[in-house]
C-alpha atoms as a PDB file:
ATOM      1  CA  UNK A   1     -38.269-103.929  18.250  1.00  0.00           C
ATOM      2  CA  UNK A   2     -39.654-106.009  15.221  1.00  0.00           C
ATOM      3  CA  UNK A   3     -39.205-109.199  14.794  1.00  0.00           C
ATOM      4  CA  UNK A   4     -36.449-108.790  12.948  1.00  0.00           C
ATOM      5  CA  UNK A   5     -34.481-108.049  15.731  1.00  0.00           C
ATOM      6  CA  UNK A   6     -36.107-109.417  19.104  1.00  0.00           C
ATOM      7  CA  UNK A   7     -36.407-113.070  18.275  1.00  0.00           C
ATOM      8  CA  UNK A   8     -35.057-116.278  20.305  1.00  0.00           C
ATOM      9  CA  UNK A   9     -34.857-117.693  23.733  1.00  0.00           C
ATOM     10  CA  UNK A  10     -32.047-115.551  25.024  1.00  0.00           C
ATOM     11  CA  UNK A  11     -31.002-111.662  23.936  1.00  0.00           C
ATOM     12  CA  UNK A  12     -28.565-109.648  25.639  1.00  0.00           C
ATOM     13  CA  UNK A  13     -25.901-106.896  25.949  1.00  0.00           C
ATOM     14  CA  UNK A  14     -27.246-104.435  23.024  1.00  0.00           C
ATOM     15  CA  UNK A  15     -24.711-101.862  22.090  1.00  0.00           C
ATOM     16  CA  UNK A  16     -26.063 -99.311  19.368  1.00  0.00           C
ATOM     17  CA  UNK A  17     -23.643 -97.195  17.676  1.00  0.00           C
ATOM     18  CA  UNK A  18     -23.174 -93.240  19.007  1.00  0.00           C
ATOM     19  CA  UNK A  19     -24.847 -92.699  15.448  1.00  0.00           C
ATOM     20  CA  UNK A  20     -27.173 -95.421  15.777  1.00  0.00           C
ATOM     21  CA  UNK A  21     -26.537 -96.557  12.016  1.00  0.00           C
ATOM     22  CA  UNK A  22     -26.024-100.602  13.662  1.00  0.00           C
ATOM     23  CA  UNK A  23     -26.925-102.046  16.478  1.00  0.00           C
ATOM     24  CA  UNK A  24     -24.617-105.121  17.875  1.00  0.00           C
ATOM     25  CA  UNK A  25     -26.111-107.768  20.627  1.00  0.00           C
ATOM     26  CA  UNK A  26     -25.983-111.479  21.393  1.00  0.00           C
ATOM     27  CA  UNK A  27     -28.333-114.087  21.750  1.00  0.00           C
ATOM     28  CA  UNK A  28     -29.476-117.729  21.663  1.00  0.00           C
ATOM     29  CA  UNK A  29     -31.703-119.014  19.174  1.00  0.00           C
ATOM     30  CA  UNK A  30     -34.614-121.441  19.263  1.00  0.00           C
ATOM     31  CA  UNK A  31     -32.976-125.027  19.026  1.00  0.00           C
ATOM     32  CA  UNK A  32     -28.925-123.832  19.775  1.00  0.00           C
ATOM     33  CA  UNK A  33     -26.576-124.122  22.895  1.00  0.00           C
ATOM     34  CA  UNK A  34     -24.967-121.426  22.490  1.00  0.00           C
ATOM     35  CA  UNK A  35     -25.350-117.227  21.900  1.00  0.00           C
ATOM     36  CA  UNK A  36     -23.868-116.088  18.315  1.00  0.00           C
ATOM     37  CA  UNK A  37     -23.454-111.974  17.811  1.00  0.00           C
ATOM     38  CA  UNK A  38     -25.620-110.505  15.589  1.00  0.00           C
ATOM     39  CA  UNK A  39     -25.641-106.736  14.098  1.00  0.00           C
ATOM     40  CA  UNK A  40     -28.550-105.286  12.050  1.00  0.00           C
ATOM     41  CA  UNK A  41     -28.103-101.602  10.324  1.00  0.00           C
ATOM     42  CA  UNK A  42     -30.218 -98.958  10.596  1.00  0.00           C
ATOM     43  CA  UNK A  43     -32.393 -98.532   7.219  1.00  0.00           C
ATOM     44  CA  UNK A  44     -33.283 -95.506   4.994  1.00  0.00           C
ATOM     45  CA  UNK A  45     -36.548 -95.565   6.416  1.00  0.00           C
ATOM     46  CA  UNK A  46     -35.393 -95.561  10.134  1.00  0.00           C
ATOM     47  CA  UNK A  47     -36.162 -99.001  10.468  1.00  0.00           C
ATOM     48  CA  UNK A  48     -33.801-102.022  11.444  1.00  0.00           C
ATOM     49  CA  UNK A  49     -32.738-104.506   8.731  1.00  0.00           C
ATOM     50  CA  UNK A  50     -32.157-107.904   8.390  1.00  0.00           C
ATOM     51  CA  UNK A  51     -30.243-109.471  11.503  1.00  0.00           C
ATOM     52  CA  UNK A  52     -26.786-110.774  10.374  1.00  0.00           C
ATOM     53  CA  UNK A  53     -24.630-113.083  11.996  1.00  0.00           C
ATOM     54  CA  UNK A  54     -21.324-111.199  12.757  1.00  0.00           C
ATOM     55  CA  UNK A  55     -18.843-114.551  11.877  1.00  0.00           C
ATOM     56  CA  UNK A  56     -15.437-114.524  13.213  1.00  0.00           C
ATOM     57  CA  UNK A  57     -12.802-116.285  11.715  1.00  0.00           C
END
């Protein structure tokens, strides 16, 4: 995985989509308490974007 996707102190449960267009996982970053979810979609090129912070409100 690049480093756009494996980074912090803490990963866990992936899920990837039965189309694998996203993938879906928490984790703990450097310098936080606690794991946030994060989702990254799969790119035109077959690579994985940008890591987002799925917010819920």
């Amino acid at each position: 995985m690049s480093k756009a996707i494996n980074t912090g102190k803490y990963i866990a449960h992936p899920f990837i989509a039965p189309d694998e267009s996203y993938l879906i996982w928490d984790a703990e970053k450097e310098g936080e308490n606690t794991p946030d979810i994060y989702i990254s979609f799969r790119q035109k090129d077959g690579s994985w974007g940008e890591q987002l912070t799925w917010e819920i409100k």
